[in-house]
C-alpha atoms as a PDB file:
ATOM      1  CA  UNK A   1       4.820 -43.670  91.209  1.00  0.00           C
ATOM      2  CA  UNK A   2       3.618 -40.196  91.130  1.00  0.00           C
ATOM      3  CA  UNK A   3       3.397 -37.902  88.046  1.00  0.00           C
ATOM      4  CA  UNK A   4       4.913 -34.291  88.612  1.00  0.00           C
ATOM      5  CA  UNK A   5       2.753 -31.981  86.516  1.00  0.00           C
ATOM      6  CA  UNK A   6       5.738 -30.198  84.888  1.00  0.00           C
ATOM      7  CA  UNK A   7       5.484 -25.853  85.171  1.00  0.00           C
ATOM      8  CA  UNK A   8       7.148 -23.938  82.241  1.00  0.00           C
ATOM      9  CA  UNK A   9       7.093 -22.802  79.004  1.00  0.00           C
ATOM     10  CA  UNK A  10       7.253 -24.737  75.823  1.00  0.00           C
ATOM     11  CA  UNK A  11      10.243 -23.822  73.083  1.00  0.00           C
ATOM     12  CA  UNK A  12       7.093 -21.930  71.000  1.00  0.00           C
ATOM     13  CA  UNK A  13       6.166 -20.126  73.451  1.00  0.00           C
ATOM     14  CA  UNK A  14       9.779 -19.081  73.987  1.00  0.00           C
ATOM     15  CA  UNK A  15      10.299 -18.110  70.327  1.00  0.00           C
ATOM     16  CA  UNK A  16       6.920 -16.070  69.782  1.00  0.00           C
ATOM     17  CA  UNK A  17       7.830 -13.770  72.887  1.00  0.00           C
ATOM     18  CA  UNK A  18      11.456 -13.405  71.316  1.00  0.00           C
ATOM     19  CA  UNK A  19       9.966 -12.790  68.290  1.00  0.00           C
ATOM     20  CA  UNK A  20       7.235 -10.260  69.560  1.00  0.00           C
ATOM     21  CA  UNK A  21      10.128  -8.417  71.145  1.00  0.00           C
ATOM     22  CA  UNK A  22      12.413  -8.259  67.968  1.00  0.00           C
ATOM     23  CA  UNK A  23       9.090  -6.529  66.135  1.00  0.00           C
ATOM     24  CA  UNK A  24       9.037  -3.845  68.718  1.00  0.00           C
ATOM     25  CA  UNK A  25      12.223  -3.122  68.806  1.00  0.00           C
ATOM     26  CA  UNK A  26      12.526  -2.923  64.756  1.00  0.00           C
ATOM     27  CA  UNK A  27       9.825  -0.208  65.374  1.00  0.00           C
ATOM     28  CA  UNK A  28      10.852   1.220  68.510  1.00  0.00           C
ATOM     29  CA  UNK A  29      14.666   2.081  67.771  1.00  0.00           C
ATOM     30  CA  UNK A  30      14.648   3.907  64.233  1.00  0.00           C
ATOM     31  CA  UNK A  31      12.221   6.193  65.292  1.00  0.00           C
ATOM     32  CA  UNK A  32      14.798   6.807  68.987  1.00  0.00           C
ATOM     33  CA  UNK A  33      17.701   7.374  66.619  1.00  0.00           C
ATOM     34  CA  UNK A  34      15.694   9.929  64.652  1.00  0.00           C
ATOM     35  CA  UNK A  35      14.039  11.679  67.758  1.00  0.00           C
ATOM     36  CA  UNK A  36      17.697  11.938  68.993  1.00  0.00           C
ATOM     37  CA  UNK A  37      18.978  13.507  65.867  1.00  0.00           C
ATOM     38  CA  UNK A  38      16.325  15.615  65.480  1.00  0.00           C
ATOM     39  CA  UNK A  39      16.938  17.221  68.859  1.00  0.00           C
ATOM     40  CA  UNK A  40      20.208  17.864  68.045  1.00  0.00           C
ATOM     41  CA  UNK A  41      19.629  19.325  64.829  1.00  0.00           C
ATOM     42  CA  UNK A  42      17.081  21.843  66.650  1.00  0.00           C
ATOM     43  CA  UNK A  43      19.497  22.905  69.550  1.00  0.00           C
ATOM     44  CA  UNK A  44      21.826  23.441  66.406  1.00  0.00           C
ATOM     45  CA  UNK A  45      19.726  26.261  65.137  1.00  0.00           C
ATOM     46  CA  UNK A  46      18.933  27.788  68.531  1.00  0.00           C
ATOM     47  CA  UNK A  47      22.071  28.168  69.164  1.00  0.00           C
ATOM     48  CA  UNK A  48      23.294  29.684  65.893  1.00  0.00           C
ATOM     49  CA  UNK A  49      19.846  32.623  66.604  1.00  0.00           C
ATOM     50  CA  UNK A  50      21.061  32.807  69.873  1.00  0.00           C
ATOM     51  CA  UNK A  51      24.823  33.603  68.599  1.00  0.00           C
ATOM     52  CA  UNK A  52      23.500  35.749  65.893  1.00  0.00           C
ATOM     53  CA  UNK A  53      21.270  37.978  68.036  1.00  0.00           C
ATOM     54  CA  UNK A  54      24.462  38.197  70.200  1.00  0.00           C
ATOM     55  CA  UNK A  55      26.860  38.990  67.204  1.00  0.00           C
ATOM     56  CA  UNK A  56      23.901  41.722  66.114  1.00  0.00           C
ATOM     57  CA  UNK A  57      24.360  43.355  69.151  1.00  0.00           C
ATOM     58  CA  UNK A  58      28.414  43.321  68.889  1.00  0.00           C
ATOM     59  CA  UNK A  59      27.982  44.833  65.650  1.00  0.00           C
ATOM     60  CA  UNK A  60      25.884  47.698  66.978  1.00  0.00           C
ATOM     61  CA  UNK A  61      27.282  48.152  70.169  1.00  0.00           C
ATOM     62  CA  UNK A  62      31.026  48.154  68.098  1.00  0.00           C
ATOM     63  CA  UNK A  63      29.619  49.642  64.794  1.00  0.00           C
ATOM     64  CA  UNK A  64      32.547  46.740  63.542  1.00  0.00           C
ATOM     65  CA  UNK A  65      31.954  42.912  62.600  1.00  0.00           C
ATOM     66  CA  UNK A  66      34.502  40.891  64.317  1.00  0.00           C
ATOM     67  CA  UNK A  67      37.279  39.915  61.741  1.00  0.00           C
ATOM     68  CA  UNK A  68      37.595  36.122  62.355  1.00  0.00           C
ATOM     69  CA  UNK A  69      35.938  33.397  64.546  1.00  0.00           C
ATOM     70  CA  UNK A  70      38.544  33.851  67.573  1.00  0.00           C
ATOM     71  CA  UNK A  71      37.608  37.619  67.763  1.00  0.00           C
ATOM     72  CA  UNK A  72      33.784  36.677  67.902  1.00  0.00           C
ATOM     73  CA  UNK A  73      34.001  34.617  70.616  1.00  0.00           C
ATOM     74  CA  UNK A  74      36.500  37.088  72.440  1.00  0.00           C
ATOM     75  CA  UNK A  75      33.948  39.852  72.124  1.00  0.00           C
ATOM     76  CA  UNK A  76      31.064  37.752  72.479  1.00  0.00           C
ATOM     77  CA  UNK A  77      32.333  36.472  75.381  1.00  0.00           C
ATOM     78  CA  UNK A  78      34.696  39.142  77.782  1.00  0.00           C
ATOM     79  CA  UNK A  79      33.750  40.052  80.631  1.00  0.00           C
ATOM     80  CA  UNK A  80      35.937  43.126  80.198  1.00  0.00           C
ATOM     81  CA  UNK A  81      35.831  45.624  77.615  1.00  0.00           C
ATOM     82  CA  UNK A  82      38.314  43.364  75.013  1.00  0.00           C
ATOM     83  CA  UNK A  83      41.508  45.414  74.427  1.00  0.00           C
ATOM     84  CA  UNK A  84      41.015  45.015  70.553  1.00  0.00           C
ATOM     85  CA  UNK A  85      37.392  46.344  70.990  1.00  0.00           C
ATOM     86  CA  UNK A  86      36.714  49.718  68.276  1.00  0.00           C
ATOM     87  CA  UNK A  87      37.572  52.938  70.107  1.00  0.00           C
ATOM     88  CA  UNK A  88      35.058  54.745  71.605  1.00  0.00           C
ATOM     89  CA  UNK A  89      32.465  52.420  70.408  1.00  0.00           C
ATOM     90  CA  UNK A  90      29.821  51.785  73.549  1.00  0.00           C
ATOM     91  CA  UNK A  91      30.788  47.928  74.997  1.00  0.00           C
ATOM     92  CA  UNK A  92      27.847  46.337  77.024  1.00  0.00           C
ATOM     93  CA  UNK A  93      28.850  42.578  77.191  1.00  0.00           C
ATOM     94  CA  UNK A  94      29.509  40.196  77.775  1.00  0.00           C
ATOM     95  CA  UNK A  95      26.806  39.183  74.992  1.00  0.00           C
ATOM     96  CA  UNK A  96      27.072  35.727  75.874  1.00  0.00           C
ATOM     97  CA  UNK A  97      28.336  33.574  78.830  1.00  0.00           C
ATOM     98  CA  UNK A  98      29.954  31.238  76.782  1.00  0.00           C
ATOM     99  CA  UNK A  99      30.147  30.418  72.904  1.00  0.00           C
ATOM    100  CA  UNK A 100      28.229  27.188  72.349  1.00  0.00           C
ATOM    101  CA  UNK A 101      29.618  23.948  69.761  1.00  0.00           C
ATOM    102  CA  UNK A 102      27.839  22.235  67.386  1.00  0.00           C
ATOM    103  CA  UNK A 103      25.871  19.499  68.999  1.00  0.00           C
ATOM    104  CA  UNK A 104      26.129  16.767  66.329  1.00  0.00           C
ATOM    105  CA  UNK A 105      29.685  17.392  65.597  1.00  0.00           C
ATOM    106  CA  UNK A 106      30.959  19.113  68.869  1.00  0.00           C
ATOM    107  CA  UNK A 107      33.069  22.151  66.187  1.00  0.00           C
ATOM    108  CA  UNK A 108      32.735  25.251  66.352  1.00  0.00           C
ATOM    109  CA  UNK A 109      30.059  26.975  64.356  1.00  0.00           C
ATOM    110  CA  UNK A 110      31.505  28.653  61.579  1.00  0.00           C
ATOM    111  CA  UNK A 111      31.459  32.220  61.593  1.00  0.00           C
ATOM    112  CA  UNK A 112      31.672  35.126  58.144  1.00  0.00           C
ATOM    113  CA  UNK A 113      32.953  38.003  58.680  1.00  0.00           C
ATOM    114  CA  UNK A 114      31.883  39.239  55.358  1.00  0.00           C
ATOM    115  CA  UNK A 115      28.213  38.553  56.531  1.00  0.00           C
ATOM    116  CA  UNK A 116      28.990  39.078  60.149  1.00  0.00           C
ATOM    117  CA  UNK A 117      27.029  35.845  60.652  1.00  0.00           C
ATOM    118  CA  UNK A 118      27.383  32.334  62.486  1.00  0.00           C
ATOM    119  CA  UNK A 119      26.190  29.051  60.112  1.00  0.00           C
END
């Protein structure tokens, strides 16, 4: 009778590997999640200078801050001089292309009149 040398690995084996990949992963995924969130948070406040620069150059352009969020993003964004746009103020937009959301949340970025600024 012959004896087969048996090929494979031994339940120890098994488990360290298993257990080697559980440790990486406990380090590996927290710091993914925060990478993720951080990126989001960043494109956050890009956007908000971008819209702000753009809202700057409303309010100079229209010597008026927009009087709620829906007019922002109508001036901000026409490609036509809007109809409710100041008389005879200059009009050189559109500002923006289009009026970007919050990336975490996927709202709108709230905008003050009273400051004339998006947050």
């Amino acid at each position: 009778m012959k004896i087969r040398k048996q090929s494979g690995f031994t339940l120890i084996e098994m488990l360290i590997v298993i257990i080697v990949i559980a440790v990486l992963a406990a380090v590996v995924v927290p710091k993914v999640v925060n990478v993720v969130s951080t990126s989001k948070t960043n494109s956050a406040l890009v956007d908000i200078k971008i819209l702000n620069d753009a809202i700057e150059r409303v309010r100079a352009d229209a010597g008026a801050c927009p009087a709620d969020a829906a007019k922002a993003a109508t001036w901000l964004t026409s490609t036509a001089r809007p109809s409710d746009w100041p008389a005879g103020a200059n009009w050189s937009g559109p500002y923006v292309e289009t009026v970007p959301t919050n990336p975490s949340t996927g709202a709108a970025f709230a905008f003050s009149a009273t400051t004339c600024k998006f947050s």
